[in-house]
PDB file of N, CA and C in Angstrom:
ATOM      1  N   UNK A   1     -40.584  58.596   9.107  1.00  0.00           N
ATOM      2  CA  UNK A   1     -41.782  57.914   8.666  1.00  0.00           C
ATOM      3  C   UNK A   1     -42.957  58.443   9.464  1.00  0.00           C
ATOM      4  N   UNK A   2     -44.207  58.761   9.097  1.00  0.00           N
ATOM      5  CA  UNK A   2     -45.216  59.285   9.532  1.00  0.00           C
ATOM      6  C   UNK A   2     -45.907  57.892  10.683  1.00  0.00           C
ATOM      7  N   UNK A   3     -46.668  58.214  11.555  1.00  0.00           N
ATOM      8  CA  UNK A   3     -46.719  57.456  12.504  1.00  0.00           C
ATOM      9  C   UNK A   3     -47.989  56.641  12.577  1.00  0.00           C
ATOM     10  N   UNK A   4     -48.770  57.445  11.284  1.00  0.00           N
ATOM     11  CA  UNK A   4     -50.282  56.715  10.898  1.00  0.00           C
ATOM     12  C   UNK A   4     -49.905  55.539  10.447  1.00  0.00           C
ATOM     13  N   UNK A   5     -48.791  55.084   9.357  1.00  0.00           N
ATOM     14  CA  UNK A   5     -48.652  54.297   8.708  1.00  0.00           C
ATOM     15  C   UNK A   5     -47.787  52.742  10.108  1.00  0.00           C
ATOM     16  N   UNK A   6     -48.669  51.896   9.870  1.00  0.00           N
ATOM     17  CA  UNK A   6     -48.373  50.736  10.496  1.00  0.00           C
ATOM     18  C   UNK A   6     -47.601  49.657   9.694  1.00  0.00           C
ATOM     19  N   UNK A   7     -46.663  49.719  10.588  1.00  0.00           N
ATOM     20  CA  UNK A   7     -45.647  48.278   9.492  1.00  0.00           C
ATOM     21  C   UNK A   7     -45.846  47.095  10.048  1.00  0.00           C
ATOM     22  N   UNK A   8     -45.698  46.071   8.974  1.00  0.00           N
ATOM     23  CA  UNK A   8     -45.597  44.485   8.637  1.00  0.00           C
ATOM     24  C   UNK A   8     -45.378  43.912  10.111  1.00  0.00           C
ATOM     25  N   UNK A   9     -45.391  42.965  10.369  1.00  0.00           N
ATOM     26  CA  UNK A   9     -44.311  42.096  11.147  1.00  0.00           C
ATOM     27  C   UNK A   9     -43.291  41.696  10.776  1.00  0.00           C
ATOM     28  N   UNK A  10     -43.363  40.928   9.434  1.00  0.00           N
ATOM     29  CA  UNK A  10     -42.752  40.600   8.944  1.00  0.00           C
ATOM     30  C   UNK A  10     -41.667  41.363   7.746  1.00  0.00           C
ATOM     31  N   UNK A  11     -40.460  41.096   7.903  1.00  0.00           N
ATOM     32  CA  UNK A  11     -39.619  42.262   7.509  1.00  0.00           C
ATOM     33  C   UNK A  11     -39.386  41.974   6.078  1.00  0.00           C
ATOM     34  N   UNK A  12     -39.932  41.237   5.569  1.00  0.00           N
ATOM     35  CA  UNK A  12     -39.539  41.379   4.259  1.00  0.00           C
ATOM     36  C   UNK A  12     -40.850  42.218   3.690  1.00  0.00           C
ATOM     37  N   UNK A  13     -42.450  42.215   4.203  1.00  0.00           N
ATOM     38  CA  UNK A  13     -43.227  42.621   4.025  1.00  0.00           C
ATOM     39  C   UNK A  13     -42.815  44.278   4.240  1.00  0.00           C
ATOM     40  N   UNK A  14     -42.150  44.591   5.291  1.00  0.00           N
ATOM     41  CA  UNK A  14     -41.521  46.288   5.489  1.00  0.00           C
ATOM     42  C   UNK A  14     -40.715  46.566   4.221  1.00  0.00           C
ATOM     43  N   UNK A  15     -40.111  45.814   3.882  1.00  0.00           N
ATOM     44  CA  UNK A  15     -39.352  46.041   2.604  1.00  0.00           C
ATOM     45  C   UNK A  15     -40.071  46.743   1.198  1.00  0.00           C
ATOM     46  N   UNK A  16     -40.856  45.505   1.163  1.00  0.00           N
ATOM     47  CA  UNK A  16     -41.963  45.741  -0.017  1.00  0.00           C
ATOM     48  C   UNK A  16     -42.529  47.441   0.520  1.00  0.00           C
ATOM     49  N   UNK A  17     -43.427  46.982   1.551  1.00  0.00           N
ATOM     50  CA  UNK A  17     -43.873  48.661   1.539  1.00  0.00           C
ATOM     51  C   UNK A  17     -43.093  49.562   1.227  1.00  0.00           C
ATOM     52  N   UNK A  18     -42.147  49.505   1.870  1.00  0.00           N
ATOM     53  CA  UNK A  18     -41.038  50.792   1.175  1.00  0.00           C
ATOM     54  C   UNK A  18     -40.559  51.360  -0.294  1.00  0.00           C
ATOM     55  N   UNK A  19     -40.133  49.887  -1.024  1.00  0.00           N
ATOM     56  CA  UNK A  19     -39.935  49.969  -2.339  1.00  0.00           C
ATOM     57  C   UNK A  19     -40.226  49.084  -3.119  1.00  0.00           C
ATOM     58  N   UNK A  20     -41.524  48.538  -2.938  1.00  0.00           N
ATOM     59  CA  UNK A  20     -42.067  47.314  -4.046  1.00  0.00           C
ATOM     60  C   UNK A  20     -42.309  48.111  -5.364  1.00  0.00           C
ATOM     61  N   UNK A  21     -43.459  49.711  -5.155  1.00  0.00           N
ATOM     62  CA  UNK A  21     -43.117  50.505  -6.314  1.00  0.00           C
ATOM     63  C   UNK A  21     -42.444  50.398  -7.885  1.00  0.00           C
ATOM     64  N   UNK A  22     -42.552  50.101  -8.850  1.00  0.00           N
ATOM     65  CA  UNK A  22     -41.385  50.241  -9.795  1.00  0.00           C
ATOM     66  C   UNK A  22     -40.653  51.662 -10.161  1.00  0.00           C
ATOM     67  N   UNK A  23     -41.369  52.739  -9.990  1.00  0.00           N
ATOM     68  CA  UNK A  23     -40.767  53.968  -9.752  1.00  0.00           C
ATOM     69  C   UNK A  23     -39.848  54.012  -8.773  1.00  0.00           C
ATOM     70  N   UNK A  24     -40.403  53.570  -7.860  1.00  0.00           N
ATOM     71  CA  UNK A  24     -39.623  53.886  -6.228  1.00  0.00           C
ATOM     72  C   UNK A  24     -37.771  53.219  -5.920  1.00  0.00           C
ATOM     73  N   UNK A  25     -38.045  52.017  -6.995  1.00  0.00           N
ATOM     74  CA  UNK A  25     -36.628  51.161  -7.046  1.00  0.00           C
ATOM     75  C   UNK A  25     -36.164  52.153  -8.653  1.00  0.00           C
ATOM     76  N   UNK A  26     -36.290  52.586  -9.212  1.00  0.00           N
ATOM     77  CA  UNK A  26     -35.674  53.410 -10.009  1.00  0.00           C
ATOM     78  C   UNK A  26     -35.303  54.921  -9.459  1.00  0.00           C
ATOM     79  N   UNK A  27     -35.851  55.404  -8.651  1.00  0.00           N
ATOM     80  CA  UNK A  27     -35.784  56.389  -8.292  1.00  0.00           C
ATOM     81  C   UNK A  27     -34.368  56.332  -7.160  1.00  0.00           C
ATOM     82  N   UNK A  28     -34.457  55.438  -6.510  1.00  0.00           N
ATOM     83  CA  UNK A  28     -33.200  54.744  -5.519  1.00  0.00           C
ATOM     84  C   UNK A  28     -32.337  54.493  -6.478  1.00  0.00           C
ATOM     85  N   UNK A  29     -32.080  53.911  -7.659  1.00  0.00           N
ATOM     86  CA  UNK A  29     -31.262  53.753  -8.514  1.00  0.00           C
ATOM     87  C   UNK A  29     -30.225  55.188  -8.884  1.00  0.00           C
ATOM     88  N   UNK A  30     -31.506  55.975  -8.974  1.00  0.00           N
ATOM     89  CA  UNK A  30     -30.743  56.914 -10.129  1.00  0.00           C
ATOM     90  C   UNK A  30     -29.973  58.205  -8.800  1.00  0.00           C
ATOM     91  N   UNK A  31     -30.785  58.070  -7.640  1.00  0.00           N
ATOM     92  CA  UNK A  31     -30.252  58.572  -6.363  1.00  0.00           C
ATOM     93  C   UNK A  31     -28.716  58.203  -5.690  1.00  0.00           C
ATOM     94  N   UNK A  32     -29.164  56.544  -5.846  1.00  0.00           N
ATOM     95  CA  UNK A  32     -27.604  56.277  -5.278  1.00  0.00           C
ATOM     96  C   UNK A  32     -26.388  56.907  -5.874  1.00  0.00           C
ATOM     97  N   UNK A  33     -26.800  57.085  -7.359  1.00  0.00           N
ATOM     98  CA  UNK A  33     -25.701  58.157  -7.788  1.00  0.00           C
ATOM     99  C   UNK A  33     -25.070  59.289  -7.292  1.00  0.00           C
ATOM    100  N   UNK A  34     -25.868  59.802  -6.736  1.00  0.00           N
ATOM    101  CA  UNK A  34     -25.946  61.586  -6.053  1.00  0.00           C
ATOM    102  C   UNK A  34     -26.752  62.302  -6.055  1.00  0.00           C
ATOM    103  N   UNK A  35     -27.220  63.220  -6.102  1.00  0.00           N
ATOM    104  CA  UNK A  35     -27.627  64.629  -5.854  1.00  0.00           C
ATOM    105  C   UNK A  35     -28.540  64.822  -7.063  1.00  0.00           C
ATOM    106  N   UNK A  36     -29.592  65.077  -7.379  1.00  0.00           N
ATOM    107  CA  UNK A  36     -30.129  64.928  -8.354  1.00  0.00           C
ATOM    108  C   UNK A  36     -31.810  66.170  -8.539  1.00  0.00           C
ATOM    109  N   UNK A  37     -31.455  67.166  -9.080  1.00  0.00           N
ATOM    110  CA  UNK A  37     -32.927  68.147  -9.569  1.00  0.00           C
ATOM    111  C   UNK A  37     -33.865  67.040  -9.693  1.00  0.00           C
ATOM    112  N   UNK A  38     -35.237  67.255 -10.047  1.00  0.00           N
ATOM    113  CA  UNK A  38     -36.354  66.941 -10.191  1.00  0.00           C
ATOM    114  C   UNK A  38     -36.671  66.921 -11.835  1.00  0.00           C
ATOM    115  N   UNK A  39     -36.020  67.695 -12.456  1.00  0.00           N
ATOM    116  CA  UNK A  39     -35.698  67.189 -13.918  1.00  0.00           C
ATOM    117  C   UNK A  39     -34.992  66.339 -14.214  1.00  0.00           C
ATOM    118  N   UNK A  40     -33.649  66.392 -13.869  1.00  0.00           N
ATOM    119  CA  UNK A  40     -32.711  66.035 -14.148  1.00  0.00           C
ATOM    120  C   UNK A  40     -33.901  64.095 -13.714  1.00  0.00           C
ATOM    121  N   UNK A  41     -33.831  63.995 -12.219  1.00  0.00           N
ATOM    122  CA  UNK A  41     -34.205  62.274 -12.078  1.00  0.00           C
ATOM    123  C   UNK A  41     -35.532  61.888 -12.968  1.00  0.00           C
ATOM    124  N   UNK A  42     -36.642  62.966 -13.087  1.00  0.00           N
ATOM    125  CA  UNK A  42     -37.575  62.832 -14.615  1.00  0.00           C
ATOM    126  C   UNK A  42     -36.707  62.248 -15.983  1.00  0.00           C
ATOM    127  N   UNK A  43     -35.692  62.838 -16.549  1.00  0.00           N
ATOM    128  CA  UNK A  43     -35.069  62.624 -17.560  1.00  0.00           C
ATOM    129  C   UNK A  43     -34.202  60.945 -17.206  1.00  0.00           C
ATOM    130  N   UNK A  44     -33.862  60.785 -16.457  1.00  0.00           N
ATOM    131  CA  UNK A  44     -32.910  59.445 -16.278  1.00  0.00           C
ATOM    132  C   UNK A  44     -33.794  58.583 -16.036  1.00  0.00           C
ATOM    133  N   UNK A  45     -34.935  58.536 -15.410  1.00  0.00           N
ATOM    134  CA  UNK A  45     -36.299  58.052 -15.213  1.00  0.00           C
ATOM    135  C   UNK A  45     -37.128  57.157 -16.437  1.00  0.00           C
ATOM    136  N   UNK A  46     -37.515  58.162 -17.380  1.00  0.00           N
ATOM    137  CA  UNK A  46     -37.615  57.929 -18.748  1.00  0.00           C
ATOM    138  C   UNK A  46     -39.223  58.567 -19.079  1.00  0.00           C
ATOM    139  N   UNK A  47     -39.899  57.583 -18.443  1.00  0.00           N
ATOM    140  CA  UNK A  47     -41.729  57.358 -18.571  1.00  0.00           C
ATOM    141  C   UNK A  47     -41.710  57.800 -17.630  1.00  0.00           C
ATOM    142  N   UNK A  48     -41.739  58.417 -16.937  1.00  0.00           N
ATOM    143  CA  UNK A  48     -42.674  58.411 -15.333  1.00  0.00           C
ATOM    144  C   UNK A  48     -43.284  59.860 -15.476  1.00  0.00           C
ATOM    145  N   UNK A  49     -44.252  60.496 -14.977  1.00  0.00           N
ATOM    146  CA  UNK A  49     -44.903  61.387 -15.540  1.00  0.00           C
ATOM    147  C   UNK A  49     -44.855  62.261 -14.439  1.00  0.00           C
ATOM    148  N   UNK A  50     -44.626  63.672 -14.374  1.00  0.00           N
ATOM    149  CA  UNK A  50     -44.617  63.771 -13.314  1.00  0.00           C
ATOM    150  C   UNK A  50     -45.290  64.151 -11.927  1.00  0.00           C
ATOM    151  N   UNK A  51     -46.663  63.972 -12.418  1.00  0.00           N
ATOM    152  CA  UNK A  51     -47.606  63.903 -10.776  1.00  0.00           C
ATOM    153  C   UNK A  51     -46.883  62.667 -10.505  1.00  0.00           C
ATOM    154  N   UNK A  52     -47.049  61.230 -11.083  1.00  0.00           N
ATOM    155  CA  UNK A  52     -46.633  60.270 -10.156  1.00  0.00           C
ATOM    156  C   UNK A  52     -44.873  60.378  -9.534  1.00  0.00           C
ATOM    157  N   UNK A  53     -44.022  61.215 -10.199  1.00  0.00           N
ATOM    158  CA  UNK A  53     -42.496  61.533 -10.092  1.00  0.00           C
ATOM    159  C   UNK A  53     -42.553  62.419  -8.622  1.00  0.00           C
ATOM    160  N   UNK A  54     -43.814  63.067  -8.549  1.00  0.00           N
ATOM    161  CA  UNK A  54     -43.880  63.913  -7.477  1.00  0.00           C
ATOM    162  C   UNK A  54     -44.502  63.056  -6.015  1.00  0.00           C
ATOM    163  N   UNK A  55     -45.082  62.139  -6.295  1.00  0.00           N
ATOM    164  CA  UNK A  55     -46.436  61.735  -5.606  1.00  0.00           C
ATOM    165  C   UNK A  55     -45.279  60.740  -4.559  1.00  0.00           C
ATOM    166  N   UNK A  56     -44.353  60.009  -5.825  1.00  0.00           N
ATOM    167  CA  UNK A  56     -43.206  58.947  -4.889  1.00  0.00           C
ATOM    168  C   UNK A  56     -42.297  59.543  -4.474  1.00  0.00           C
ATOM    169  N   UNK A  57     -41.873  60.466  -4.566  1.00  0.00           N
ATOM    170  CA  UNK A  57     -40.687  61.157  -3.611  1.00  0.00           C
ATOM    171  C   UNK A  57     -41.475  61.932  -2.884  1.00  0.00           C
ATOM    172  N   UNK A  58     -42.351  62.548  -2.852  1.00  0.00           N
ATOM    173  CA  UNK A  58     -43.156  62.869  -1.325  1.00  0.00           C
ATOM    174  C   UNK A  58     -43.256  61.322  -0.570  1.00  0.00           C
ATOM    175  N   UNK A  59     -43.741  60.267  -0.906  1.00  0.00           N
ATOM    176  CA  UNK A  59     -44.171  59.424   0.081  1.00  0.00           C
ATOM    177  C   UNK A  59     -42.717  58.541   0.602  1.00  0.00           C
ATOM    178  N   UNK A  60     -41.405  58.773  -0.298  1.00  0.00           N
ATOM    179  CA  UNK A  60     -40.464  58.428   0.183  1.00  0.00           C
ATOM    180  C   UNK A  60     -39.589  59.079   1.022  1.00  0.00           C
ATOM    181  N   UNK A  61     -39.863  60.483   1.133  1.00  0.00           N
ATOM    182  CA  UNK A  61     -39.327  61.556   2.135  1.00  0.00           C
ATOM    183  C   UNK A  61     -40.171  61.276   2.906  1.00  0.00           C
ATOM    184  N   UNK A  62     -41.676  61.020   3.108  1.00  0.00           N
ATOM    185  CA  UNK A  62     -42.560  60.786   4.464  1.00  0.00           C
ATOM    186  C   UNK A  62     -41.519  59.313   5.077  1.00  0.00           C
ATOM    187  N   UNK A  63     -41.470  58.411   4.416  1.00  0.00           N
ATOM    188  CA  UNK A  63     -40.906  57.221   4.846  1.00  0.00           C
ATOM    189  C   UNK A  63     -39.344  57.349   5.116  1.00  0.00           C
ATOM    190  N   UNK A  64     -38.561  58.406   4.745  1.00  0.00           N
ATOM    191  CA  UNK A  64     -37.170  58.646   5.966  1.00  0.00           C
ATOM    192  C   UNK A  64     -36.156  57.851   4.636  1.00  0.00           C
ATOM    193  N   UNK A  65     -36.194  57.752   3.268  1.00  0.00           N
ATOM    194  CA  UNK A  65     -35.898  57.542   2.457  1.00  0.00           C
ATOM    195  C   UNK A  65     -34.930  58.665   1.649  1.00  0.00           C
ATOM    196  N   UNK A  66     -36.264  59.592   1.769  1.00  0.00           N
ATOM    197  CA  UNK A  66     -35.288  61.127   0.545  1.00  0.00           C
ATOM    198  C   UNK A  66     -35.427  62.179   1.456  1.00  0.00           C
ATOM    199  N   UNK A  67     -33.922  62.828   1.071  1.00  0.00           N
ATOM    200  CA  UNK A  67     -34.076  64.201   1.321  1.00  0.00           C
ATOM    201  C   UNK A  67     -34.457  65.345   0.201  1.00  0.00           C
ATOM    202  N   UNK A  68     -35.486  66.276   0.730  1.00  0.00           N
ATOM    203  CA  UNK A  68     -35.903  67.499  -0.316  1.00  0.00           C
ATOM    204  C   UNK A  68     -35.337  68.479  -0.042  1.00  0.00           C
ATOM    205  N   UNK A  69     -34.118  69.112  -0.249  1.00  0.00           N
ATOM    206  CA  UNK A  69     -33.535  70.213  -0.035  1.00  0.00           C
ATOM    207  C   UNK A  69     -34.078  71.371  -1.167  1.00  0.00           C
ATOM    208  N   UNK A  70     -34.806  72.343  -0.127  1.00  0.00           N
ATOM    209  CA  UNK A  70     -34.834  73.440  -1.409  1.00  0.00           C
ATOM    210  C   UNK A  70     -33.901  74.646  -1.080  1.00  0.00           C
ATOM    211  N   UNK A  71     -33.937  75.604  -2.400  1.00  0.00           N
ATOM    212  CA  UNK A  71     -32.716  76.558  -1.931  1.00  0.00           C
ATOM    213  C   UNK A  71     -33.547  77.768  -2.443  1.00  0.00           C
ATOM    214  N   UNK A  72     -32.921  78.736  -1.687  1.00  0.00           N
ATOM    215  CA  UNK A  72     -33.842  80.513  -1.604  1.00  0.00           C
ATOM    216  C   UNK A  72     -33.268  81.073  -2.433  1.00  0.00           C
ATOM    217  N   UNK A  73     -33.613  80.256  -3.765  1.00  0.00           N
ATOM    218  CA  UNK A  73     -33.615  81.642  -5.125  1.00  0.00           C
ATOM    219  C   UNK A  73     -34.600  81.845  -6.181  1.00  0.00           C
ATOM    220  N   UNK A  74     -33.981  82.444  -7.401  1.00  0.00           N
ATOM    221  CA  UNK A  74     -35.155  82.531  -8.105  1.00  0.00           C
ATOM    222  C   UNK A  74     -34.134  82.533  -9.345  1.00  0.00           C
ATOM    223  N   UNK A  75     -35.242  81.436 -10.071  1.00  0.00           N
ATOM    224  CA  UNK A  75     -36.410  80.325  -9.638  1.00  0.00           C
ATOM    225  C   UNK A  75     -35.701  79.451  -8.479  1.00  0.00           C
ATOM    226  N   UNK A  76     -36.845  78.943  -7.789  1.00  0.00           N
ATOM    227  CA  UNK A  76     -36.541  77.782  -6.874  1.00  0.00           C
ATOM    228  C   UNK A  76     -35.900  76.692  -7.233  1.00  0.00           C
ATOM    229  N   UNK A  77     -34.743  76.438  -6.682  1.00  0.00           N
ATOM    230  CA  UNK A  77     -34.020  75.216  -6.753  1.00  0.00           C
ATOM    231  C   UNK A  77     -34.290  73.963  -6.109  1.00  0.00           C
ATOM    232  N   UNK A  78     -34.353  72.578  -6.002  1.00  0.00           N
ATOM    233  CA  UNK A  78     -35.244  71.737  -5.490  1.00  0.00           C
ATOM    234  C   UNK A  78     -34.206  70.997  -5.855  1.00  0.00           C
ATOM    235  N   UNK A  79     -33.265  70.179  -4.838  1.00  0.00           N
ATOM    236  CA  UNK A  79     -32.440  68.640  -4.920  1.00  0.00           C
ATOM    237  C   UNK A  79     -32.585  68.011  -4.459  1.00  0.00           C
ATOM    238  N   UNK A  80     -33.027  66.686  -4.293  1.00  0.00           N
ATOM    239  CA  UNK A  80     -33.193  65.272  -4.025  1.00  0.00           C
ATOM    240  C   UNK A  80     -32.007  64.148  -4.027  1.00  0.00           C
ATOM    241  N   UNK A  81     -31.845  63.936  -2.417  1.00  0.00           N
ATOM    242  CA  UNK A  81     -30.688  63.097  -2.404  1.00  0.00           C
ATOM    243  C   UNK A  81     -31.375  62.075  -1.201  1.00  0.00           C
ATOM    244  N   UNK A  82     -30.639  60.919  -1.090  1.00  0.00           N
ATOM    245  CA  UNK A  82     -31.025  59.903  -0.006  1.00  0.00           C
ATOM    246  C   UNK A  82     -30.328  60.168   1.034  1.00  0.00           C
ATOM    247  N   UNK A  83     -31.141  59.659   2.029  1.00  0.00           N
ATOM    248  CA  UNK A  83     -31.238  60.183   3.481  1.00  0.00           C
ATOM    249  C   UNK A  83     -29.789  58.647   3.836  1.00  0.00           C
ATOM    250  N   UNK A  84     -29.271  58.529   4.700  1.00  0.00           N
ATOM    251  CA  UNK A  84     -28.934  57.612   5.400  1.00  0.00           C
ATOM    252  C   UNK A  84     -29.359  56.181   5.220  1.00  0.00           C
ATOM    253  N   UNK A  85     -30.814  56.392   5.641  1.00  0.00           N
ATOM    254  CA  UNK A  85     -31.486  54.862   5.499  1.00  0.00           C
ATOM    255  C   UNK A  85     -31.527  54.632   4.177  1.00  0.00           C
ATOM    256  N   UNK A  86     -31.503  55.525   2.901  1.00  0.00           N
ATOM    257  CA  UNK A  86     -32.332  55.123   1.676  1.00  0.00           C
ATOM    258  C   UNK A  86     -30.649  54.864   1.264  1.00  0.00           C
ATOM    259  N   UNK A  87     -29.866  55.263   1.856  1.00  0.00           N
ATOM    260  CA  UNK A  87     -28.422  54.497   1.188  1.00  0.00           C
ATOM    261  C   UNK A  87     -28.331  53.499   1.724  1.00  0.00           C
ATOM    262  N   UNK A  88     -28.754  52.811   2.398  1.00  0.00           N
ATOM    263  CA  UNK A  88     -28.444  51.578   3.282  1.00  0.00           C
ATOM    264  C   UNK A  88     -29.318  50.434   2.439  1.00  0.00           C
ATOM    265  N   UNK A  89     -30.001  51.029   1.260  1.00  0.00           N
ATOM    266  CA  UNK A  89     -30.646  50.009   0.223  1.00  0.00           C
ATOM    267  C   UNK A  89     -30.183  49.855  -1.082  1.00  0.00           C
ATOM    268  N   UNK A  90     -28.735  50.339  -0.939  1.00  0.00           N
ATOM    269  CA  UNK A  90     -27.565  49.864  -2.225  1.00  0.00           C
ATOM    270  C   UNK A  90     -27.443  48.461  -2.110  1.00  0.00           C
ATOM    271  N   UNK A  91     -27.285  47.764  -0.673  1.00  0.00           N
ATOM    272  CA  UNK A  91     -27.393  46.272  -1.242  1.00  0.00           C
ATOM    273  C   UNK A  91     -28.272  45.749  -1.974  1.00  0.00           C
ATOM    274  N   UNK A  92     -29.558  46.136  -1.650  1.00  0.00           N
ATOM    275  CA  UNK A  92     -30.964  45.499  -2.418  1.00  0.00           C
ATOM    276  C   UNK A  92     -30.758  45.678  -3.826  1.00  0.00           C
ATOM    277  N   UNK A  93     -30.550  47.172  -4.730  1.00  0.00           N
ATOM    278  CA  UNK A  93     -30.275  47.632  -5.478  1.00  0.00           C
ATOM    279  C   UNK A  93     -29.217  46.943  -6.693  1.00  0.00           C
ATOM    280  N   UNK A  94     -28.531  46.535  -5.472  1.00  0.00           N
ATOM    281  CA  UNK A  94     -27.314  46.178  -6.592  1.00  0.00           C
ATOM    282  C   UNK A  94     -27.631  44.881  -6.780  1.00  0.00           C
ATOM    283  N   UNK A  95     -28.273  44.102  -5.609  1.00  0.00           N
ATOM    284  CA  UNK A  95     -28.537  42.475  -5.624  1.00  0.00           C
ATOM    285  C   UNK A  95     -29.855  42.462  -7.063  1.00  0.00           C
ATOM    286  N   UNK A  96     -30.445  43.240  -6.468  1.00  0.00           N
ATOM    287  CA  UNK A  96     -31.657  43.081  -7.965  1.00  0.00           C
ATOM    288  C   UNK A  96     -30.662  43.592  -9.344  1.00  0.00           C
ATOM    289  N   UNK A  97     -29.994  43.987  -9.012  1.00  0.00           N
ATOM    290  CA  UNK A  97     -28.943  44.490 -10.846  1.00  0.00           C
ATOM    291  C   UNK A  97     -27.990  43.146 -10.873  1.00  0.00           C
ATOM    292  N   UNK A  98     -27.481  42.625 -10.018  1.00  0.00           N
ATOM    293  CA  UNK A  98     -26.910  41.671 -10.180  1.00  0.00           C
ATOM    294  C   UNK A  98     -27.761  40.178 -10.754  1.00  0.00           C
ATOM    295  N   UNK A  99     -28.958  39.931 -10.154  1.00  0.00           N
ATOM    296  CA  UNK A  99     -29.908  39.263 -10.477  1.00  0.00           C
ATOM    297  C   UNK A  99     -30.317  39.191 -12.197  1.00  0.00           C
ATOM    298  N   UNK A 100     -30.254  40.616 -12.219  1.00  0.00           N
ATOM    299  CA  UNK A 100     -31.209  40.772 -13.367  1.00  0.00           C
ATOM    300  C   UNK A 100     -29.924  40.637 -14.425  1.00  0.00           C
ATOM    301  N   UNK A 101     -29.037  41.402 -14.733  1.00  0.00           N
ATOM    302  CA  UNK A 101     -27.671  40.410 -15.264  1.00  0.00           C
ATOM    303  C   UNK A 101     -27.251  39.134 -15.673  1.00  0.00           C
ATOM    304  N   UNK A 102     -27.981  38.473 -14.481  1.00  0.00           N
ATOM    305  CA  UNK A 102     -27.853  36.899 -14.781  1.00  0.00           C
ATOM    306  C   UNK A 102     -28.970  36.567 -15.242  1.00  0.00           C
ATOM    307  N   UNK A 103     -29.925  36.917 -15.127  1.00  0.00           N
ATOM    308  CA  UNK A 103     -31.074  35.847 -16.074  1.00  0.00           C
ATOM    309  C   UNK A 103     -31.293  37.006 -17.227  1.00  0.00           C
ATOM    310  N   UNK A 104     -30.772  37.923 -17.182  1.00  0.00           N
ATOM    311  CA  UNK A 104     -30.367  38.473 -18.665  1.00  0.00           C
ATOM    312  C   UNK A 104     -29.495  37.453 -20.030  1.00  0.00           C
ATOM    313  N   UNK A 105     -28.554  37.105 -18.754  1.00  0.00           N
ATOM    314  CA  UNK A 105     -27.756  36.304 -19.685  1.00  0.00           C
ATOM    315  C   UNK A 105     -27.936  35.068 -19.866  1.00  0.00           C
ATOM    316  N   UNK A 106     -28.670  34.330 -18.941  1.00  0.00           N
ATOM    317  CA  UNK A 106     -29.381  32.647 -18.508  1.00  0.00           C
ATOM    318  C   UNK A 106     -30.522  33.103 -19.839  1.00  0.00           C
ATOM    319  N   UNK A 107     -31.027  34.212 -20.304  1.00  0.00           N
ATOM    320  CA  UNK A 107     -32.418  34.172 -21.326  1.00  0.00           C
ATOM    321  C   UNK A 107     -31.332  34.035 -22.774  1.00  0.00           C
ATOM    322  N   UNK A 108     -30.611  34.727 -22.629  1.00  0.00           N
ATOM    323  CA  UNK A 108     -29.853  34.809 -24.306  1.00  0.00           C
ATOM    324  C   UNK A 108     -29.195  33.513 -24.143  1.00  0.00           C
ATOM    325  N   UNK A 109     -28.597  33.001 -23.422  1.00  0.00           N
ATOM    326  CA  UNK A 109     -27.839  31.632 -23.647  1.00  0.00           C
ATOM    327  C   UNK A 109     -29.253  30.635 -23.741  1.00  0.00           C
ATOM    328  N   UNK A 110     -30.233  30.630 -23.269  1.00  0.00           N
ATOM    329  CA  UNK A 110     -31.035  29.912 -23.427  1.00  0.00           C
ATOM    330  C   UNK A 110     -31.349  29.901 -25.113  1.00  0.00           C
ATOM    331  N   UNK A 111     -31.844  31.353 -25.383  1.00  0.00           N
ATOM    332  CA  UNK A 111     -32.500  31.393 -26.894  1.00  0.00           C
ATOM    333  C   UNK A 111     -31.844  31.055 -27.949  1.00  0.00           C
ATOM    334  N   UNK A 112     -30.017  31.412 -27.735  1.00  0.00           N
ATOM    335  CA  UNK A 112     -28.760  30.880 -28.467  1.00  0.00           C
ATOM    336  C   UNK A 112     -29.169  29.535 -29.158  1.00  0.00           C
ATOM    337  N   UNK A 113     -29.300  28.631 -27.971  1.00  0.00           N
ATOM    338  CA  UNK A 113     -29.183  27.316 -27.666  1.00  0.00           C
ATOM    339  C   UNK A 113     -30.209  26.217 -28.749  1.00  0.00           C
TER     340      UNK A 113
END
């Protein structure tokens, strides 16, 4: 993490900075998978365009989130995988998929009804 940037006190507020984003929690999504080109996470992505596709994985590699591995050929190869810490936010990940599951299903049993 760059050293200009000052964090919260409060740790749920550190959280948010990190990945309040809606790109930024999709981008962790499609990462926790594995190993992933810069097309390839554009395409699983859907909408995201890609100055802003570029703009959040720079500021999530500044924040100790992603790794940018490039490789010495031609054309340039460019893979994006999570660092340590940015795997250590599969709980969050899965708790918001688990969440969203249930009032997925709390909305249709409601409208059923």
């Amino acid at each position: 993490m760059t050293a200009e940037r000052k964090l919260p006190a409060c740790p749920v507020e550190t959280t948010l900075l990190m990945i309040s984003d809606k790109w930024k929690v999709l981008i962790l999504r499609d990462l926790l998978n594995g190993t992933m080109r810069f097309s390839e996470l554009r395409r699983s992505i859907g909408s995201i365009s890609q100055k802003v596709l570029t703009a959040n994985l720079r500021q999530m590699e500044r924040d100790g989130l992603v790794h940018r591995e490039v490789y010495p050929e031609v054309p340039p190869r460019v893979e994006y995988s999570l660092t340590d810490t940015g795997r250590t936010l599969r709980t969050v990940i899965d708790a918001m998929k688990d969440w969203g599951t249930w009032y997925k299903a709390e909305q249709t049993a409601e409208q059923a009804a």
